[in-house]
PDB file of N, CA and C in Angstrom:
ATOM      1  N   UNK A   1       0.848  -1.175   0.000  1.00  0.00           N
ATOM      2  CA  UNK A   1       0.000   0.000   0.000  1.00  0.00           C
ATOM      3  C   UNK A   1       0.890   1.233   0.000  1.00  0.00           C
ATOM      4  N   UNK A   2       0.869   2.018  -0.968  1.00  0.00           N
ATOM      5  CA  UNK A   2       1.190   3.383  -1.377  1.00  0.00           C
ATOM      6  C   UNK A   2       0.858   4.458  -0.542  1.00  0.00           C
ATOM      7  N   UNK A   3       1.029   5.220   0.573  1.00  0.00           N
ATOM      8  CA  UNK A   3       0.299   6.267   1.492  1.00  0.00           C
ATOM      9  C   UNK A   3       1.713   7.610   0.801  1.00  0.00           C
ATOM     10  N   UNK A   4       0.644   8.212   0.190  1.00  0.00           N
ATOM     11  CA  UNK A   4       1.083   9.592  -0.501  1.00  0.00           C
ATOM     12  C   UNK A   4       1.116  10.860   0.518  1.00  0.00           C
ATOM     13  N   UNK A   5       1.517  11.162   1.204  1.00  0.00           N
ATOM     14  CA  UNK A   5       1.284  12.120   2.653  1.00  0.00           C
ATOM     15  C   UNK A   5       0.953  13.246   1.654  1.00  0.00           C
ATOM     16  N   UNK A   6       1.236  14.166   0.263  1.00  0.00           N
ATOM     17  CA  UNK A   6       1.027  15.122  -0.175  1.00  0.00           C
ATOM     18  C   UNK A   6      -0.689  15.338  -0.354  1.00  0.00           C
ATOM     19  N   UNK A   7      -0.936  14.146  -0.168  1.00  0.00           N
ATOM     20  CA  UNK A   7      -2.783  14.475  -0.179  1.00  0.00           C
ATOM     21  C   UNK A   7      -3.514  14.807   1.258  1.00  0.00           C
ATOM     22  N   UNK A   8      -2.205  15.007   1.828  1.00  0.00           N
ATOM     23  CA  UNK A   8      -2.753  16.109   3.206  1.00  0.00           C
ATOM     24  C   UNK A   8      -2.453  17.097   3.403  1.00  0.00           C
ATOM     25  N   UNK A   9      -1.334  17.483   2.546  1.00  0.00           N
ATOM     26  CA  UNK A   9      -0.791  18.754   2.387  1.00  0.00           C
ATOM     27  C   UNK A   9       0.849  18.897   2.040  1.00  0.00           C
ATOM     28  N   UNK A  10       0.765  20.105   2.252  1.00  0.00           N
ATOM     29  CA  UNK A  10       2.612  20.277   2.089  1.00  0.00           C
ATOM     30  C   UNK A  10       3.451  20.699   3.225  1.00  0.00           C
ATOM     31  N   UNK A  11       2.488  21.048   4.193  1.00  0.00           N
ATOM     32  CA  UNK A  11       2.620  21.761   5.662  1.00  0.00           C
ATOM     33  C   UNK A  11       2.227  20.743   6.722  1.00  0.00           C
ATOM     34  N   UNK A  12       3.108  19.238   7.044  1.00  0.00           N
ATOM     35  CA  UNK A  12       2.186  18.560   7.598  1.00  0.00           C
ATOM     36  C   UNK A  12       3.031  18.776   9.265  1.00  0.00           C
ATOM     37  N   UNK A  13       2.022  19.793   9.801  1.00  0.00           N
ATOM     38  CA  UNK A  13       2.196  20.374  11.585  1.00  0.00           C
ATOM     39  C   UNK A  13       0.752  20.061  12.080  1.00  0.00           C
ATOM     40  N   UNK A  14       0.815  20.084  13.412  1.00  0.00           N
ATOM     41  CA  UNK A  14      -0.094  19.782  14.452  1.00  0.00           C
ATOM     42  C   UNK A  14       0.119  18.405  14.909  1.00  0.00           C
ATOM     43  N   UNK A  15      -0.340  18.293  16.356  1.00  0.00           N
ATOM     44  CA  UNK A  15      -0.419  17.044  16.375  1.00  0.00           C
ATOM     45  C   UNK A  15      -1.680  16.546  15.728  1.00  0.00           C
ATOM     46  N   UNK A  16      -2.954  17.575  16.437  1.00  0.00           N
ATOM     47  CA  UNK A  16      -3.751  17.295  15.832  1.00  0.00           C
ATOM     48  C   UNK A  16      -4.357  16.768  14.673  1.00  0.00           C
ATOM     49  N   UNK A  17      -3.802  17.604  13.349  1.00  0.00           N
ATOM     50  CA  UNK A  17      -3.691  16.947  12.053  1.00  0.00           C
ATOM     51  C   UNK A  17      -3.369  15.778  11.824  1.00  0.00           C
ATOM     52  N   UNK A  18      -2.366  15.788  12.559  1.00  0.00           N
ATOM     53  CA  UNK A  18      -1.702  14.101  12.250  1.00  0.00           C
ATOM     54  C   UNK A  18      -2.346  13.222  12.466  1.00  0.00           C
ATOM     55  N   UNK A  19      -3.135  13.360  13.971  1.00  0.00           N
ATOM     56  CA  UNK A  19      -3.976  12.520  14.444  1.00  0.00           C
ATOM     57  C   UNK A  19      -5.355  12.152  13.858  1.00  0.00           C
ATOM     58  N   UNK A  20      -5.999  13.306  13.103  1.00  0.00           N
ATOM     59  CA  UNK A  20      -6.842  13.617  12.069  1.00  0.00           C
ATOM     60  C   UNK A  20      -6.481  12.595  10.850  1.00  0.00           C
ATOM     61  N   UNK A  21      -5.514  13.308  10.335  1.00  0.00           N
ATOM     62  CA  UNK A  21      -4.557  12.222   8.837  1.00  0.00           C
ATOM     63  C   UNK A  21      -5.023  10.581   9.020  1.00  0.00           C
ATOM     64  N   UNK A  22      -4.658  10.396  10.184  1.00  0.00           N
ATOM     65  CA  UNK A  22      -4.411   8.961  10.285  1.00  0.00           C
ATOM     66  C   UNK A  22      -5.601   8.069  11.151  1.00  0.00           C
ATOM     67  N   UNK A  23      -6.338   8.850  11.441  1.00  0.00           N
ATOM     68  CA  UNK A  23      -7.809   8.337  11.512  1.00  0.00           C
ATOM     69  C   UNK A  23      -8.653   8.235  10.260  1.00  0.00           C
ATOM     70  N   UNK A  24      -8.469   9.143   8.921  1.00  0.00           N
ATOM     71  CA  UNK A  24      -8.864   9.088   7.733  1.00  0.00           C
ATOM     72  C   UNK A  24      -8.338   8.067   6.920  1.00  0.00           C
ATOM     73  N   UNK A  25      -7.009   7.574   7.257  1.00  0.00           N
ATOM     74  CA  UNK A  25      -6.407   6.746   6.738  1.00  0.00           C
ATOM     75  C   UNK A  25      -6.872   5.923   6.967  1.00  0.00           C
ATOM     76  N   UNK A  26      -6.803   5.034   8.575  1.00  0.00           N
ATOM     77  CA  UNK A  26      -7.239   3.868   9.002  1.00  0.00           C
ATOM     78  C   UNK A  26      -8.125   3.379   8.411  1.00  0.00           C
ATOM     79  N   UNK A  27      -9.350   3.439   7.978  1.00  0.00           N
ATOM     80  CA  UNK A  27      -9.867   2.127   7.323  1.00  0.00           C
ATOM     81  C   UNK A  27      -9.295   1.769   6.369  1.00  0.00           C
ATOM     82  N   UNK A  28      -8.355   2.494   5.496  1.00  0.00           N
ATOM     83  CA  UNK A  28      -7.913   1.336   4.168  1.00  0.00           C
ATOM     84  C   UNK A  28      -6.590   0.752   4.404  1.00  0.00           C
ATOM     85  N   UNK A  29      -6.551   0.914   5.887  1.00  0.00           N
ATOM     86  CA  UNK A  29      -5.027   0.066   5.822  1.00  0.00           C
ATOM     87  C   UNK A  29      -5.559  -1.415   5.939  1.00  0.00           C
ATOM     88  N   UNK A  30      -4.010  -1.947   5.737  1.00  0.00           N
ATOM     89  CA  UNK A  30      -4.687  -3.591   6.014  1.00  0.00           C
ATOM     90  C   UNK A  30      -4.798  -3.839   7.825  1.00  0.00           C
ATOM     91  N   UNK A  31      -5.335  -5.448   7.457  1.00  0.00           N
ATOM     92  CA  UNK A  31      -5.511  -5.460   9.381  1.00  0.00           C
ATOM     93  C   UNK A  31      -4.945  -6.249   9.954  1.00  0.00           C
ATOM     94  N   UNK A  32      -3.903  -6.639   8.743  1.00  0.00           N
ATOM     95  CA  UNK A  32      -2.940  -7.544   9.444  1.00  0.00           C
ATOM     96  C   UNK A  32      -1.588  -6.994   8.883  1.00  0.00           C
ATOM     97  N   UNK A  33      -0.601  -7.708   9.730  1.00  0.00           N
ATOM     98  CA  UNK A  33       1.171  -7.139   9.597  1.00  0.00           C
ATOM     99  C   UNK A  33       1.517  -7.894   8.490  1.00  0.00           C
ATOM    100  N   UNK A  34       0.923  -7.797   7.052  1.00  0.00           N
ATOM    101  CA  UNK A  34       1.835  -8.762   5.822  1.00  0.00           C
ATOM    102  C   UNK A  34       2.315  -8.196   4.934  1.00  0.00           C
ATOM    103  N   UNK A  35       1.372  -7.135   4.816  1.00  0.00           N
ATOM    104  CA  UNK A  35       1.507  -5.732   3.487  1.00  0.00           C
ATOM    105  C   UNK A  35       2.609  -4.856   3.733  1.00  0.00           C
ATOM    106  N   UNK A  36       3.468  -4.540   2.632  1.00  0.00           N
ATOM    107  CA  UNK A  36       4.221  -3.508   2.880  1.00  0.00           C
ATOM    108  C   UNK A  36       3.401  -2.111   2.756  1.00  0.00           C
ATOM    109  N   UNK A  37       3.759  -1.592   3.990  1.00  0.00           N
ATOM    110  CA  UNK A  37       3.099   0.411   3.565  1.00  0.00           C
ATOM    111  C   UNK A  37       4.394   0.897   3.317  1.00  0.00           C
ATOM    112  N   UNK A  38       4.104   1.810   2.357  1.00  0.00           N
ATOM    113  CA  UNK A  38       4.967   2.814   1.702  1.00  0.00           C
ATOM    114  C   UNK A  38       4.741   4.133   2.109  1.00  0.00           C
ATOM    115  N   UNK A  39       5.542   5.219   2.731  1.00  0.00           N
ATOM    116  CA  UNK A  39       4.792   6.191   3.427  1.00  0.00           C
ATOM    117  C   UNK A  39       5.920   7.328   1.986  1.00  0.00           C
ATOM    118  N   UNK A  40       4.885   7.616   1.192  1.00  0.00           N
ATOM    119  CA  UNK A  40       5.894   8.944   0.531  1.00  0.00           C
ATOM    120  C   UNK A  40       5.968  10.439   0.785  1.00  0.00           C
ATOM    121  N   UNK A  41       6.888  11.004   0.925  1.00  0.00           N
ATOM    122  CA  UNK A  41       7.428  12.094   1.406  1.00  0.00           C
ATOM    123  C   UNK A  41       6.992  13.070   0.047  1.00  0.00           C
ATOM    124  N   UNK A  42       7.253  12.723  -1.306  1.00  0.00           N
ATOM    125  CA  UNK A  42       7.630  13.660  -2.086  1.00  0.00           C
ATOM    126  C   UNK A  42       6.297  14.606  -1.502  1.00  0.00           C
ATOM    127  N   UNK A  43       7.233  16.159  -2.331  1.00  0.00           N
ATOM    128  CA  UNK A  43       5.809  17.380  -2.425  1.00  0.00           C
ATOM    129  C   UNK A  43       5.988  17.710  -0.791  1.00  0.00           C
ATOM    130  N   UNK A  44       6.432  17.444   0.181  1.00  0.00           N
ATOM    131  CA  UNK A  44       6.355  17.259   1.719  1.00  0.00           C
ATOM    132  C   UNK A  44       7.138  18.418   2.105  1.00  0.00           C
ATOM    133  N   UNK A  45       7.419  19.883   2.582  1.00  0.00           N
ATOM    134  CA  UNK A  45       7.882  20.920   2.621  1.00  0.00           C
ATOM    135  C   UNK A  45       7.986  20.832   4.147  1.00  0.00           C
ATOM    136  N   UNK A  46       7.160  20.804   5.042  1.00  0.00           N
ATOM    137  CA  UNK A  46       7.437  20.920   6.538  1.00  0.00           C
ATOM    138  C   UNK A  46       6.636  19.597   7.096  1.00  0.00           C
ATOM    139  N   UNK A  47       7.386  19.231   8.210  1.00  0.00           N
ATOM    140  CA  UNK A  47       6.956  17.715   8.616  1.00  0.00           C
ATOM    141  C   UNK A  47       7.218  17.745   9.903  1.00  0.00           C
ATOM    142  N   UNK A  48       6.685  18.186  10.354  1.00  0.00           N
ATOM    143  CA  UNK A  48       6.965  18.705  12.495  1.00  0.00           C
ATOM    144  C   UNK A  48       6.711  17.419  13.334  1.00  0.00           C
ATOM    145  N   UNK A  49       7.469  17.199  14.263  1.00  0.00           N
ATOM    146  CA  UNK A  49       7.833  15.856  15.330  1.00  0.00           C
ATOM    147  C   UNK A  49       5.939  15.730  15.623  1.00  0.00           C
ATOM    148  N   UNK A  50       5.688  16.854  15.960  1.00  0.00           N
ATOM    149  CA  UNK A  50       3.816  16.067  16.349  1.00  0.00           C
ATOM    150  C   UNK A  50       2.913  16.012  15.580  1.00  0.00           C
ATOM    151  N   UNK A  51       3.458  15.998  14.279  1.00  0.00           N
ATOM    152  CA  UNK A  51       2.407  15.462  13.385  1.00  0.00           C
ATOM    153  C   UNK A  51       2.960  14.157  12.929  1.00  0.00           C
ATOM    154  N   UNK A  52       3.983  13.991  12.785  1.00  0.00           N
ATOM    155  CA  UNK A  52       5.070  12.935  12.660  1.00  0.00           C
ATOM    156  C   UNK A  52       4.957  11.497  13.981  1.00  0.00           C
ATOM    157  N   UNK A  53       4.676  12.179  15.298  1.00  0.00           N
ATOM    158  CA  UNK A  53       4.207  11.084  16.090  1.00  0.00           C
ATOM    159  C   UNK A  53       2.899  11.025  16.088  1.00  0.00           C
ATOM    160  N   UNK A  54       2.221  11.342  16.027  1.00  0.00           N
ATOM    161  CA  UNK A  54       0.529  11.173  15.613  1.00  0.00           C
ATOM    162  C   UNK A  54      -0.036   9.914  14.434  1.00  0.00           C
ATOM    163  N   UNK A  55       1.036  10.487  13.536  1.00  0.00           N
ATOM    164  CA  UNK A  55       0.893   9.667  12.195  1.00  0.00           C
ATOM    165  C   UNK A  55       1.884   8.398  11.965  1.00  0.00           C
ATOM    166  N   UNK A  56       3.396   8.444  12.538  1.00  0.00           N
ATOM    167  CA  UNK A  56       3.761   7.858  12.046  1.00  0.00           C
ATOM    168  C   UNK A  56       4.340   6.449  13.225  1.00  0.00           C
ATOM    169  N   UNK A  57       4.085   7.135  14.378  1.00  0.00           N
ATOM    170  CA  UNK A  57       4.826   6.415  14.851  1.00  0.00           C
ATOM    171  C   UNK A  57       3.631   5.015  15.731  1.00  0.00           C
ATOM    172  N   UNK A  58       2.173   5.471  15.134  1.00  0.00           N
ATOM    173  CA  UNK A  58       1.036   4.325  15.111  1.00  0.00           C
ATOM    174  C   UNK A  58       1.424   3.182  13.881  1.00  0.00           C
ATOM    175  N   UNK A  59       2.113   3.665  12.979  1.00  0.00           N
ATOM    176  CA  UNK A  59       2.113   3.025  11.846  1.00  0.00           C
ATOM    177  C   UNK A  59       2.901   1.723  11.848  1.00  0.00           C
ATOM    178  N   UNK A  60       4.498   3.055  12.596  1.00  0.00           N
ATOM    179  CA  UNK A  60       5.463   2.014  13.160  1.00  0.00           C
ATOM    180  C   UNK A  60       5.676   1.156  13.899  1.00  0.00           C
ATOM    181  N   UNK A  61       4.329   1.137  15.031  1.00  0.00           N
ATOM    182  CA  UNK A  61       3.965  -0.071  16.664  1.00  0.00           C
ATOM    183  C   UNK A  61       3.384  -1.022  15.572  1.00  0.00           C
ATOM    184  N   UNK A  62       2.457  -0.551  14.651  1.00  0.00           N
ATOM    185  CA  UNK A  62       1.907  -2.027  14.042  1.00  0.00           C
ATOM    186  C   UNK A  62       2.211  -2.475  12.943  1.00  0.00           C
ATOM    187  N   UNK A  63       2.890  -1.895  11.744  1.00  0.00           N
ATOM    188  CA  UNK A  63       3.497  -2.676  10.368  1.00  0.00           C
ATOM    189  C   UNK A  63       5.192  -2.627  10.667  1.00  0.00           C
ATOM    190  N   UNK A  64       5.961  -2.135  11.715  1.00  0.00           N
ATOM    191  CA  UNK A  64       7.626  -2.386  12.026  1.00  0.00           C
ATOM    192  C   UNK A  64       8.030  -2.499  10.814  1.00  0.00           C
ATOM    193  N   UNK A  65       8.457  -3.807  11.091  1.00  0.00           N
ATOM    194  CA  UNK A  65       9.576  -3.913   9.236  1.00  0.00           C
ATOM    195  C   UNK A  65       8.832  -3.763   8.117  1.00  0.00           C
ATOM    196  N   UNK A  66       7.135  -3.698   7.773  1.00  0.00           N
ATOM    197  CA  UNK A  66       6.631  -3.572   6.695  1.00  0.00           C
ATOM    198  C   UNK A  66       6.464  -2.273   6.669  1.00  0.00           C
ATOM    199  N   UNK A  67       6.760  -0.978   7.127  1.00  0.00           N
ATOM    200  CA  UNK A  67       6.557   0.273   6.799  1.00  0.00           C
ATOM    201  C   UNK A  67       8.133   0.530   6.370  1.00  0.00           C
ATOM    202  N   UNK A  68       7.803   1.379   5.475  1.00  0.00           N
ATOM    203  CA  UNK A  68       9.112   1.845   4.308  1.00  0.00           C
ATOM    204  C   UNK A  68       8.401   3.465   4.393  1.00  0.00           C
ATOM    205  N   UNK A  69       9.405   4.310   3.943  1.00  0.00           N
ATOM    206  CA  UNK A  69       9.305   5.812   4.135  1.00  0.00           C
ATOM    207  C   UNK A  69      10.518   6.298   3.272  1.00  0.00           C
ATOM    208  N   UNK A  70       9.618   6.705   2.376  1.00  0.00           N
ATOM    209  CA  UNK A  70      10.618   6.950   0.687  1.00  0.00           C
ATOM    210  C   UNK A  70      10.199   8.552   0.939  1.00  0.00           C
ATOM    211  N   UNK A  71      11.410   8.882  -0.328  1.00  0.00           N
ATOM    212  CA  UNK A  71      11.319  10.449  -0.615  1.00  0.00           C
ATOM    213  C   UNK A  71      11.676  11.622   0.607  1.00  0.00           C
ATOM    214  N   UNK A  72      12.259  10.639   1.200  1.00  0.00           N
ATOM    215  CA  UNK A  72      12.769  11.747   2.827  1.00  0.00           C
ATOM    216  C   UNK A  72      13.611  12.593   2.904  1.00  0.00           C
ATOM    217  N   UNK A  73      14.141  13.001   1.646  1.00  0.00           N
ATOM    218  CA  UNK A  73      15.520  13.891   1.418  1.00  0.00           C
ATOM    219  C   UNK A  73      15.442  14.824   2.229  1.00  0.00           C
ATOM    220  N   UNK A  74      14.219  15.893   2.448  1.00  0.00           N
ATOM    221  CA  UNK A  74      13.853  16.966   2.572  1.00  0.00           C
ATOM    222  C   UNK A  74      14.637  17.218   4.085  1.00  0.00           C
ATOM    223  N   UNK A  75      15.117  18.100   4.359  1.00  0.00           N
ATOM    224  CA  UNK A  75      15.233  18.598   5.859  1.00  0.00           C
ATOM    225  C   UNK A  75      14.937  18.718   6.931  1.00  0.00           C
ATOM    226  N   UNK A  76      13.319  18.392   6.800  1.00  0.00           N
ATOM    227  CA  UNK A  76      12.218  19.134   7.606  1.00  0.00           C
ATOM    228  C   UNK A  76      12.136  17.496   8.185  1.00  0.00           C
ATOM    229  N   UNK A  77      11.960  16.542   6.969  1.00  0.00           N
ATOM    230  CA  UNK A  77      11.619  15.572   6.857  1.00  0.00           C
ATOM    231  C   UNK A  77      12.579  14.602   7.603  1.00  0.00           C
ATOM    232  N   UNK A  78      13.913  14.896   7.386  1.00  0.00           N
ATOM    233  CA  UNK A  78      14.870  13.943   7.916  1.00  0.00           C
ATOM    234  C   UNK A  78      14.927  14.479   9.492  1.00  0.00           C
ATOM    235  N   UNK A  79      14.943  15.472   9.736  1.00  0.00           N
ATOM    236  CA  UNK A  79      15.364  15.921  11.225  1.00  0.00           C
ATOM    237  C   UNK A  79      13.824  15.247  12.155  1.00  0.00           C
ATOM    238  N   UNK A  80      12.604  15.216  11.704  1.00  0.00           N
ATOM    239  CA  UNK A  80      11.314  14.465  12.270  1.00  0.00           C
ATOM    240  C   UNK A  80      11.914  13.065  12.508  1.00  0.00           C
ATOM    241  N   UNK A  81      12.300  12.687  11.470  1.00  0.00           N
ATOM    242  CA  UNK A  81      12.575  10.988  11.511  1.00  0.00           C
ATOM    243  C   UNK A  81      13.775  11.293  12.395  1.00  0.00           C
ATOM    244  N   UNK A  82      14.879  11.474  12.597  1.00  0.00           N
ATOM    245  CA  UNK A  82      15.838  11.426  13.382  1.00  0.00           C
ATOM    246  C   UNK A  82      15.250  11.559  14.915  1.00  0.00           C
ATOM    247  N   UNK A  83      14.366  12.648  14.841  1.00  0.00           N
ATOM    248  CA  UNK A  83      13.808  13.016  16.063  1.00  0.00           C
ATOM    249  C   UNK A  83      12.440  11.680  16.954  1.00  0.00           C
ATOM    250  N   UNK A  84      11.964  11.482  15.870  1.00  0.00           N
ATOM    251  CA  UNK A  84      11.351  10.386  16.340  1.00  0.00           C
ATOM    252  C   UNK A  84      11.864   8.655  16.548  1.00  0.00           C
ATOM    253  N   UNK A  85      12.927   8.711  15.893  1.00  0.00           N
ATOM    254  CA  UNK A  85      13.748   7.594  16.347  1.00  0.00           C
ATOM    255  C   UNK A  85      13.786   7.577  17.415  1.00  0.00           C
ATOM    256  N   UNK A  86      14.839   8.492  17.817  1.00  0.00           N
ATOM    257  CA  UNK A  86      15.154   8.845  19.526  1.00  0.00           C
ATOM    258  C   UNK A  86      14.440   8.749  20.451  1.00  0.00           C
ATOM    259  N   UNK A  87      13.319   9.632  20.125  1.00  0.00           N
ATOM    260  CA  UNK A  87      12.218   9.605  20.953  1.00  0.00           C
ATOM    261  C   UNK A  87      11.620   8.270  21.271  1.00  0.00           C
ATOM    262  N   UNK A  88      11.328   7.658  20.420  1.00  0.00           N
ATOM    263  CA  UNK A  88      10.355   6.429  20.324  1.00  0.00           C
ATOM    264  C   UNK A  88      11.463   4.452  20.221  1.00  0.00           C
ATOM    265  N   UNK A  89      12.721   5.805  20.133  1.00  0.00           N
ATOM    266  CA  UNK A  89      13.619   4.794  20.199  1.00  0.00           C
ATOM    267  C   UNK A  89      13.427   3.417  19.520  1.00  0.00           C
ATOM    268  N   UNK A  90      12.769   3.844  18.142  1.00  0.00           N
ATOM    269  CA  UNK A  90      12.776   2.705  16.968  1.00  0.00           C
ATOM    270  C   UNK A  90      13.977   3.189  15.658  1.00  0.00           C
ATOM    271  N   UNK A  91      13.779   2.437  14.652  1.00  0.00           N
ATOM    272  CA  UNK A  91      14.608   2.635  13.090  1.00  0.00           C
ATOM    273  C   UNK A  91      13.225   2.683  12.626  1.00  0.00           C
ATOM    274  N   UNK A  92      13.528   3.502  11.413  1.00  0.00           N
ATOM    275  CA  UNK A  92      12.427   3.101  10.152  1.00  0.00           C
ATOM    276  C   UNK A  92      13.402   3.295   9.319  1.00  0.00           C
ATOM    277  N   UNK A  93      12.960   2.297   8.090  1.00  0.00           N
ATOM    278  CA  UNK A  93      12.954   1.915   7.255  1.00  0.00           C
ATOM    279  C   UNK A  93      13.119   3.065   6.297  1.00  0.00           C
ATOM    280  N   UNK A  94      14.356   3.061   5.449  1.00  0.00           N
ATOM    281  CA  UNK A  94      13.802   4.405   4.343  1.00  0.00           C
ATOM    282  C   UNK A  94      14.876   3.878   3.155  1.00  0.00           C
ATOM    283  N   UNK A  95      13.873   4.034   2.530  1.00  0.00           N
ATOM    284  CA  UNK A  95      13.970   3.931   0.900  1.00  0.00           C
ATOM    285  C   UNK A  95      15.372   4.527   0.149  1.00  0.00           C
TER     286      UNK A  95
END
């Protein structure tokens, strides 16, 4: 499964939002750990730690090694993931 984050925006801040994002998401994920999710970055301009744990780091307690996170070049983007490593004291996966 393909999850395009640019169809939430280009500004992805709040926790709120995030938490929003990924309640909209949830029904089409799968409901079991077999599927790879693909989380893409492109188009992604700002990506703040609490929208980033809202969204991503639910993703990461339940698909682990099947979540992949492509297109992370961005700045905004890499310093979230660095930051939520630490924090949450996991790896993800990146493309």
């Amino acid at each position: 499964m393909l999850i395009e984050l640019q169809k939430f925006g280009n500004l992805l801040i709040s926790r709120q939002l995030g938490k929003e994002a990924l309640a909209a998401l949830t029904p089409r994920l799968p409901k079991e750990n077999t599927e790879k999710i693909i989380v893409d970055f492109s188009d992604v301009t700002t990506f703040s730690p609490s929208w980033g744990d809202e969204f991503l780091s639910p993703l990461q307690q339940k698909y682990q090694n099947n979540l992949l996170l492509k297109n992370t070049g961005n700045p905004s983007v890499k310093a979230t993931i660095e930051i939520l490593e630490e924090t949450n004291q996991v790896k993800f996966q990146l493309e």
